[in-house]
C-alpha atoms as a PDB file:
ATOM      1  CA  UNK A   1      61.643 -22.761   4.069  1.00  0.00           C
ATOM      2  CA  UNK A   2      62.902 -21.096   0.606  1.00  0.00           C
ATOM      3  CA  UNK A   3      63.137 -25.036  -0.559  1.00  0.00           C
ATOM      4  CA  UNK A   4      60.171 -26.142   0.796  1.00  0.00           C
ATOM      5  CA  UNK A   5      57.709 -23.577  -0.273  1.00  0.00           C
ATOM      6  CA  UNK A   6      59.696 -23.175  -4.034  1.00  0.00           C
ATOM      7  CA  UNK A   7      60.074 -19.716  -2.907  1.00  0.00           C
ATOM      8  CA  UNK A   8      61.436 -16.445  -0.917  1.00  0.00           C
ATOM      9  CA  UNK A   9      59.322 -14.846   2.189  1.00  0.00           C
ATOM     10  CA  UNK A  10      59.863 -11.250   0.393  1.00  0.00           C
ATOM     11  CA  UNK A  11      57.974 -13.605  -2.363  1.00  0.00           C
ATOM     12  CA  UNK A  12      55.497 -13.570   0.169  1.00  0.00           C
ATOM     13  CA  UNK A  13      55.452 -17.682  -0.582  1.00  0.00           C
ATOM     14  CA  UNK A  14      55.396 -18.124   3.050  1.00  0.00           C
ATOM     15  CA  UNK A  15      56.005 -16.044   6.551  1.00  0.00           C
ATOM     16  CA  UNK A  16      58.261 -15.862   9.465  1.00  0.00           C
ATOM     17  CA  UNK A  17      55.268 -17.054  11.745  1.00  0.00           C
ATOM     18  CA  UNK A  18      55.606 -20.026   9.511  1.00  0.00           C
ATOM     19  CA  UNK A  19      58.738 -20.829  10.287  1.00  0.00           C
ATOM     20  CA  UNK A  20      58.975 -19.828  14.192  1.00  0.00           C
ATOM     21  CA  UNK A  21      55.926 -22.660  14.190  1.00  0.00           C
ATOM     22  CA  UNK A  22      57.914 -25.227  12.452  1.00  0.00           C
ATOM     23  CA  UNK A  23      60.722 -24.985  14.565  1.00  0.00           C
ATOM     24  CA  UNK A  24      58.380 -24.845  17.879  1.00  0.00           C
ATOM     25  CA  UNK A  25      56.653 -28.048  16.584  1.00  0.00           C
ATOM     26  CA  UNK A  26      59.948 -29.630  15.702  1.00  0.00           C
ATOM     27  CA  UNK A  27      61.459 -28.793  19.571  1.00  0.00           C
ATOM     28  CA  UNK A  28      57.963 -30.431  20.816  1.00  0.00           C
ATOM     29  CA  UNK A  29      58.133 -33.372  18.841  1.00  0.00           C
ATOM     30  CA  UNK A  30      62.238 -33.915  19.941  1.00  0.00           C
ATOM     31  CA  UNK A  31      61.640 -33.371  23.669  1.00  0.00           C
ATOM     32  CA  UNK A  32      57.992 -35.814  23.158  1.00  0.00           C
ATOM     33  CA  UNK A  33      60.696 -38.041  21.873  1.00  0.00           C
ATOM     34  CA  UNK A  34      63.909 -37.509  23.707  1.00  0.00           C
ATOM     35  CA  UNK A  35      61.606 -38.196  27.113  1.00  0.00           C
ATOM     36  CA  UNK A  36      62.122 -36.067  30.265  1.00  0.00           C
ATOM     37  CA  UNK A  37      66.282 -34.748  30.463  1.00  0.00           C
ATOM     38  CA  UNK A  38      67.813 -34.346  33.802  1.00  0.00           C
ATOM     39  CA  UNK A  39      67.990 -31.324  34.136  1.00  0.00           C
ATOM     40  CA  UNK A  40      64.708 -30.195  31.851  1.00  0.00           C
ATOM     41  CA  UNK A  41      65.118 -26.459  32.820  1.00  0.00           C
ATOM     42  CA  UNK A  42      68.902 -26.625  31.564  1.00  0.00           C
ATOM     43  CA  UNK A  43      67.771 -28.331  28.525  1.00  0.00           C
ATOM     44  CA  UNK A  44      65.169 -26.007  27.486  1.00  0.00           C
ATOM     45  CA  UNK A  45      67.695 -22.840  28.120  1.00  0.00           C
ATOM     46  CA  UNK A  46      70.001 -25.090  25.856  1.00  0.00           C
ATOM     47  CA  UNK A  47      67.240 -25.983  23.254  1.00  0.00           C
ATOM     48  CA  UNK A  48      66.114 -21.888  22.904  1.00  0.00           C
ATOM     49  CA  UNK A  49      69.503 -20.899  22.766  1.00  0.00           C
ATOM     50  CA  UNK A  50      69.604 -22.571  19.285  1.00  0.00           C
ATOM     51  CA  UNK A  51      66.079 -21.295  17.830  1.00  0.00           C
ATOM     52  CA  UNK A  52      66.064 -18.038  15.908  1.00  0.00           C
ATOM     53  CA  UNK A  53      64.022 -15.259  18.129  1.00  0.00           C
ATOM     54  CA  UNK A  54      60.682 -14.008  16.847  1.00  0.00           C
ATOM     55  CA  UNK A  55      62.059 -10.979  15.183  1.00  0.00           C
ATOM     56  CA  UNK A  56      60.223 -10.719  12.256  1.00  0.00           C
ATOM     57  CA  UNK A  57      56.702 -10.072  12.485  1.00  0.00           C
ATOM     58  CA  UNK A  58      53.863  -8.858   9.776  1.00  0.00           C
ATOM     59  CA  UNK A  59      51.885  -5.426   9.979  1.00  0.00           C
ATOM     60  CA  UNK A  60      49.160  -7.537  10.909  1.00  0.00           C
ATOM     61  CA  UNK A  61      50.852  -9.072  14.147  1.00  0.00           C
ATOM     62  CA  UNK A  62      52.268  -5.382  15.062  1.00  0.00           C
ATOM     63  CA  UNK A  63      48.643  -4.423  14.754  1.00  0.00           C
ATOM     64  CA  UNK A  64      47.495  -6.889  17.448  1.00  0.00           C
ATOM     65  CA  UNK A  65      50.447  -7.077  19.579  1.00  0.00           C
ATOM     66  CA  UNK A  66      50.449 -10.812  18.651  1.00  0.00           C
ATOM     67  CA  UNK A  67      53.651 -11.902  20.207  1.00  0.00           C
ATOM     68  CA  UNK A  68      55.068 -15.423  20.855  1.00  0.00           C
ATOM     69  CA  UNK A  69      55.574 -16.897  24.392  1.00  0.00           C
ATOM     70  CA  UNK A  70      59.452 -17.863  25.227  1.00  0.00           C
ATOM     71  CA  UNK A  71      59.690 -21.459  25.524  1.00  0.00           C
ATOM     72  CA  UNK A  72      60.866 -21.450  29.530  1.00  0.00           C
END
C-alpha cells in the first residue's frame, strides 16, 4: 500500500479499510478464477487464515460500529 499510494497510512495517504478491500477483492477475483475447490469450506478457512484481520479501524468506523463480515 506504502508503494502504491507514494506514502504511509499515519501519512494519512490511504487507510486500513483500503487495504482490508483490496485484499477482499483480490480473494474474490482468485476464487472467480480458481473455479469451485473441493472442499470450498476448507478452502475459505485456508484462504482467511492468510488475510490480515480487520484490526485497525478509524474514529469514524468506531463511531458507527462499522465492522467487516468474516469471509465464512
Amino acid at each position: 500500500m506504502n508503494r502504491y499510494f507514494l506514502g504511509t497510512a499515519a501519512e494519512g495517504t490511504w487507510q486500513w479499510k483500503d487495504a482490508y478491500e483490496a485484499v477482499e477483492v483480490a480473494l474474490i477475483l482468485y476464487l472467480r478464477r480458481k473455479g469451485l475447490p473441493q472442499n470450498p469450506l476448507l478452502e475459505l478457512q485456508l484462504l482467511e487464515s492468510l488475510c490480515p484481520t480487520h484490526t485497525r479501524r478509524s474514529e469514524e468506523q468506531l463511531k458507527l460500529q462499522q465492522f467487516s463480515t468474516p469471509l465464512p
